[in-house]
C-alpha atoms as a PDB file:
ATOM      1  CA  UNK A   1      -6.504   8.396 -45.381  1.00  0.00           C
ATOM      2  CA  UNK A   2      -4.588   5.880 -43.251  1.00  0.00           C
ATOM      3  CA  UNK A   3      -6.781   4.854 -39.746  1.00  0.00           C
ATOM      4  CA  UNK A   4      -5.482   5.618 -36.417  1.00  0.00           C
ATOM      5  CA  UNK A   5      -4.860   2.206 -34.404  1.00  0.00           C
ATOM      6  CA  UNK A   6      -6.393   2.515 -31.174  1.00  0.00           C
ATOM      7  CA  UNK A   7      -2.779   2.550 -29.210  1.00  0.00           C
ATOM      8  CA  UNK A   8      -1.964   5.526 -31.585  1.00  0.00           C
ATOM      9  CA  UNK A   9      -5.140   7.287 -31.175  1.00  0.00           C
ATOM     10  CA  UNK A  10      -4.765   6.748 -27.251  1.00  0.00           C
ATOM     11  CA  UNK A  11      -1.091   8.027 -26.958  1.00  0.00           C
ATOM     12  CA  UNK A  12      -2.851  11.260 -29.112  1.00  0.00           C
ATOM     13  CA  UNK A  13      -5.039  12.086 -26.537  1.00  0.00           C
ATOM     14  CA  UNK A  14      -2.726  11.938 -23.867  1.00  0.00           C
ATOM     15  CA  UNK A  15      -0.950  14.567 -26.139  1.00  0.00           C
ATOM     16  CA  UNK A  16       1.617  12.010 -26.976  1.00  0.00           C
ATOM     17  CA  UNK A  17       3.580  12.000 -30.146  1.00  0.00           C
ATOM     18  CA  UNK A  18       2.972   8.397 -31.372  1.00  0.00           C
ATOM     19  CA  UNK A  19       6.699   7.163 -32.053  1.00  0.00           C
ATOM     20  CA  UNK A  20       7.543   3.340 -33.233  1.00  0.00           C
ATOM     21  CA  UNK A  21       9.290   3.224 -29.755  1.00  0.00           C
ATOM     22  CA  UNK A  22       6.165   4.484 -27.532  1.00  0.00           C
ATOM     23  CA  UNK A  23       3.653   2.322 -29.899  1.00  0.00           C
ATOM     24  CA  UNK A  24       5.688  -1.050 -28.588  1.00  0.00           C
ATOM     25  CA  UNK A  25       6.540  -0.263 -25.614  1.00  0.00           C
ATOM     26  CA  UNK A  26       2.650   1.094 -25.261  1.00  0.00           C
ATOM     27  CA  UNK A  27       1.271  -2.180 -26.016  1.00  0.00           C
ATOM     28  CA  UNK A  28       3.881  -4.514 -24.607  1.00  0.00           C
ATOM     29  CA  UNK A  29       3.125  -2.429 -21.069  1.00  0.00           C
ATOM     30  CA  UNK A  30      -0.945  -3.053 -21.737  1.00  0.00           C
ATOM     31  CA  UNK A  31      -0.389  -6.333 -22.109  1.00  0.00           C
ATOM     32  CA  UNK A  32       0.979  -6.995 -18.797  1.00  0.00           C
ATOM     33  CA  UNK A  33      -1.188  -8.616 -16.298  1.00  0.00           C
ATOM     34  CA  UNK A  34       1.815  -7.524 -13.457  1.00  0.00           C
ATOM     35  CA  UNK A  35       4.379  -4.932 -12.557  1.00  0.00           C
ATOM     36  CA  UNK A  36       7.564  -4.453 -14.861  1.00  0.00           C
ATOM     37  CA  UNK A  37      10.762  -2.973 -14.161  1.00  0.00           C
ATOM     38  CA  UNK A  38      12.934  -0.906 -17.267  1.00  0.00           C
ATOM     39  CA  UNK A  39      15.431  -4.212 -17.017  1.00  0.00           C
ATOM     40  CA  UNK A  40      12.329  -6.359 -17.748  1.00  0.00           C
ATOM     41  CA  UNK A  41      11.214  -3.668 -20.716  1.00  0.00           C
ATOM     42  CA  UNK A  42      14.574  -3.895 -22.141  1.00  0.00           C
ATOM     43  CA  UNK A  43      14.986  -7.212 -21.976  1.00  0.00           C
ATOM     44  CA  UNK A  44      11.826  -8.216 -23.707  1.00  0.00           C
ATOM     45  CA  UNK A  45      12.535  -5.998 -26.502  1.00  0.00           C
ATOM     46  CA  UNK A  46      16.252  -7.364 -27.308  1.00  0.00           C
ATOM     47  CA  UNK A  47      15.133 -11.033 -27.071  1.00  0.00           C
ATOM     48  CA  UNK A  48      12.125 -10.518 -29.730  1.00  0.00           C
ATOM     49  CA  UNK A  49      15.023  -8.565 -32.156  1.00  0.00           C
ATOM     50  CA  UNK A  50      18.457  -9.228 -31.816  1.00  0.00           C
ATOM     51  CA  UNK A  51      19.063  -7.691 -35.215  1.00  0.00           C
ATOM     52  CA  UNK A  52      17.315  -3.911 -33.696  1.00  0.00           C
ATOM     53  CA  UNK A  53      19.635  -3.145 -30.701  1.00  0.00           C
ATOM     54  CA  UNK A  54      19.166   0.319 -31.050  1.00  0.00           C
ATOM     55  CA  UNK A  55      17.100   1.213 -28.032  1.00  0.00           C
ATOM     56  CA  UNK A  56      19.212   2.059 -25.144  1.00  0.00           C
ATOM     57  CA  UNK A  57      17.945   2.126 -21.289  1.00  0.00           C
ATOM     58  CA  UNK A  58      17.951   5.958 -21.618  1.00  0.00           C
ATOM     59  CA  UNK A  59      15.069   5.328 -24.824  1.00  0.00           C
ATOM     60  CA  UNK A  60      13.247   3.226 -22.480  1.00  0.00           C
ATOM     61  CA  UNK A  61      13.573   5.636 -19.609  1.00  0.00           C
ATOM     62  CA  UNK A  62      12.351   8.522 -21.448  1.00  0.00           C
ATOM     63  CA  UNK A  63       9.374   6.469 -22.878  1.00  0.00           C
ATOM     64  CA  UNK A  64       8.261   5.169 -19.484  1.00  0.00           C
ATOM     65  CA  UNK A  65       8.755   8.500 -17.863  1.00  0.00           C
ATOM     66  CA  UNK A  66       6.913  10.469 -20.149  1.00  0.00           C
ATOM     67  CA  UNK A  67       3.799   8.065 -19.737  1.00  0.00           C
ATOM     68  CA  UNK A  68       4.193   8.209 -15.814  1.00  0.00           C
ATOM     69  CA  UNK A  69       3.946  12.308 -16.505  1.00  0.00           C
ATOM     70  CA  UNK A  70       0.752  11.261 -18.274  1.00  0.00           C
ATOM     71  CA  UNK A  71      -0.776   9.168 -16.279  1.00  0.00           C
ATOM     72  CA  UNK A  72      -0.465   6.431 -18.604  1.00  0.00           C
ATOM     73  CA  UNK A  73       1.596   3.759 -16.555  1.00  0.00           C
ATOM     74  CA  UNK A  74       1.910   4.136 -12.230  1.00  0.00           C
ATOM     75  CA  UNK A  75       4.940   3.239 -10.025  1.00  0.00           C
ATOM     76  CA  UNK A  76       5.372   0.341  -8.343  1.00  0.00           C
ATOM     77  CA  UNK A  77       7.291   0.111  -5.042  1.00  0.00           C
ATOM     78  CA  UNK A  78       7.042  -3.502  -4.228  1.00  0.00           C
ATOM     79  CA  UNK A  79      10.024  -4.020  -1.703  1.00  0.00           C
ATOM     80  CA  UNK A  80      12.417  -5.207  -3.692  1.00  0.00           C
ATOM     81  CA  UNK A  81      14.230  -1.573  -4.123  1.00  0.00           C
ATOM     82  CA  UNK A  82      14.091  -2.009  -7.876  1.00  0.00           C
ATOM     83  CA  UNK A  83      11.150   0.780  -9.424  1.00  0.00           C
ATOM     84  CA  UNK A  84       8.427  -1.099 -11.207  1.00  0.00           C
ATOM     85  CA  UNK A  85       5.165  -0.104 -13.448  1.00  0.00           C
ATOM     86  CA  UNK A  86       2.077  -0.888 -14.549  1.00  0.00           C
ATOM     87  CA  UNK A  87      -0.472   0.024 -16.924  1.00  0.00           C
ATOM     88  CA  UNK A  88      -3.060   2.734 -15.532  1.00  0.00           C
ATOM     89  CA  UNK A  89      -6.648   1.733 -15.574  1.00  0.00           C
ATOM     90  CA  UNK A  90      -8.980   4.189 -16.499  1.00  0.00           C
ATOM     91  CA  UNK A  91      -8.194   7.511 -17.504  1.00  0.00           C
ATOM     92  CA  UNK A  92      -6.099   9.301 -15.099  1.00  0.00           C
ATOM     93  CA  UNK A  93      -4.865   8.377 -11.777  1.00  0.00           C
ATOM     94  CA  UNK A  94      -4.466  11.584 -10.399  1.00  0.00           C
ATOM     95  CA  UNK A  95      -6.681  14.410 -10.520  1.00  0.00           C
ATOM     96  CA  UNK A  96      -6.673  17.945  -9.011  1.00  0.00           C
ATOM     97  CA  UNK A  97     -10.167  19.462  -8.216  1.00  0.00           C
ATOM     98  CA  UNK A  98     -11.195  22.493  -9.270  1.00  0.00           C
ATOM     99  CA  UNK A  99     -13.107  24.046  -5.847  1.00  0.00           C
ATOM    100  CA  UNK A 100     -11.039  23.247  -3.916  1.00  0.00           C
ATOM    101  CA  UNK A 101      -6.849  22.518  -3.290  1.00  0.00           C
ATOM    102  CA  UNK A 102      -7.234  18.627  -2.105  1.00  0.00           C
ATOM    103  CA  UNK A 103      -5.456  16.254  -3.985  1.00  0.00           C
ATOM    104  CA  UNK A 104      -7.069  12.621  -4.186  1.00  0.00           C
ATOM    105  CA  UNK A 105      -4.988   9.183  -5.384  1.00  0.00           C
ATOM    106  CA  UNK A 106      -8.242   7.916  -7.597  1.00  0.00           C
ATOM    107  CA  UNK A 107      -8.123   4.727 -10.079  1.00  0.00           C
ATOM    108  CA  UNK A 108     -10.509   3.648 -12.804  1.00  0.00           C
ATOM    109  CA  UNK A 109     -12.027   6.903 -13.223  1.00  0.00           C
ATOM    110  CA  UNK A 110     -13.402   7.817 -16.447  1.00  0.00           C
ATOM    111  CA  UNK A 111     -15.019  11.214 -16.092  1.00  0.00           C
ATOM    112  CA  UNK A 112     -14.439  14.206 -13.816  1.00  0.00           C
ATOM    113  CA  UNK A 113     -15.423  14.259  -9.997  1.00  0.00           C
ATOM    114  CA  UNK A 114     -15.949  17.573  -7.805  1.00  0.00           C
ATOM    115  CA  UNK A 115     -14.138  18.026  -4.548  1.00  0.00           C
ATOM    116  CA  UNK A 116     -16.896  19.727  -1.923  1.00  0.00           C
ATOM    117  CA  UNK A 117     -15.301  21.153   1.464  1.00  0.00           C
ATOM    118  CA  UNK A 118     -17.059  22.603   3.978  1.00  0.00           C
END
């Protein structure tokens, strides 16, 4: 039986189908000490292969969209009007309670957490 790399097993839990596309573009967004725009995805990707052009923007849209859905990668809005992201830390940057209906923005959370009102 073949192992599970780690990016594949993590894109798995996140009930993500691990593609070729999503592995690299997976990794090459964990890598990233900063905030990256699709351009800067796209770009990346076409200098290290100039023989494998056949990822469009729309690939890389759908890729990077579907792990902002997941709570994989976060938006960036950093002034310059152009939509950036980053790699989430931890395991999910948005959770809903269950007691009650607040909504809090959390980061590096790696286990549940219980909303109390009063």
């Amino acid at each position: 039986m073949i192992e599970m790399t780690k990016a594949k097993k993590t894109l798995s839990e996140y009930g993500i189908r691990p593609t070729e596309m999503r592995l690299k573009i997976y990794k090459y967004l964990k890598r990233k000490r900063y905030a990256v725009s699709l351009f800067d995805i796209k770009k990346s990707f076409l200098e290290k292969s100039e023989t494998n052009k056949t990822a469009n923007k729309t690939t890389f849209f759908r890729v990077v969209n579907l792990f902002l859905e997941k709570g994989i990668v976060h938006q960036i809005d950093d002034g310059t009007g152009i939509t950036k992201f980053a790699f989430s830390k931890g395991r999910a940057l948005l959770k809903k309670a269950k007691i009650c209906t607040c909504i809090f923005i959390v980061s590096n959370v790696t286990g549940p957490f219980v909303c109390k009102t009063e």
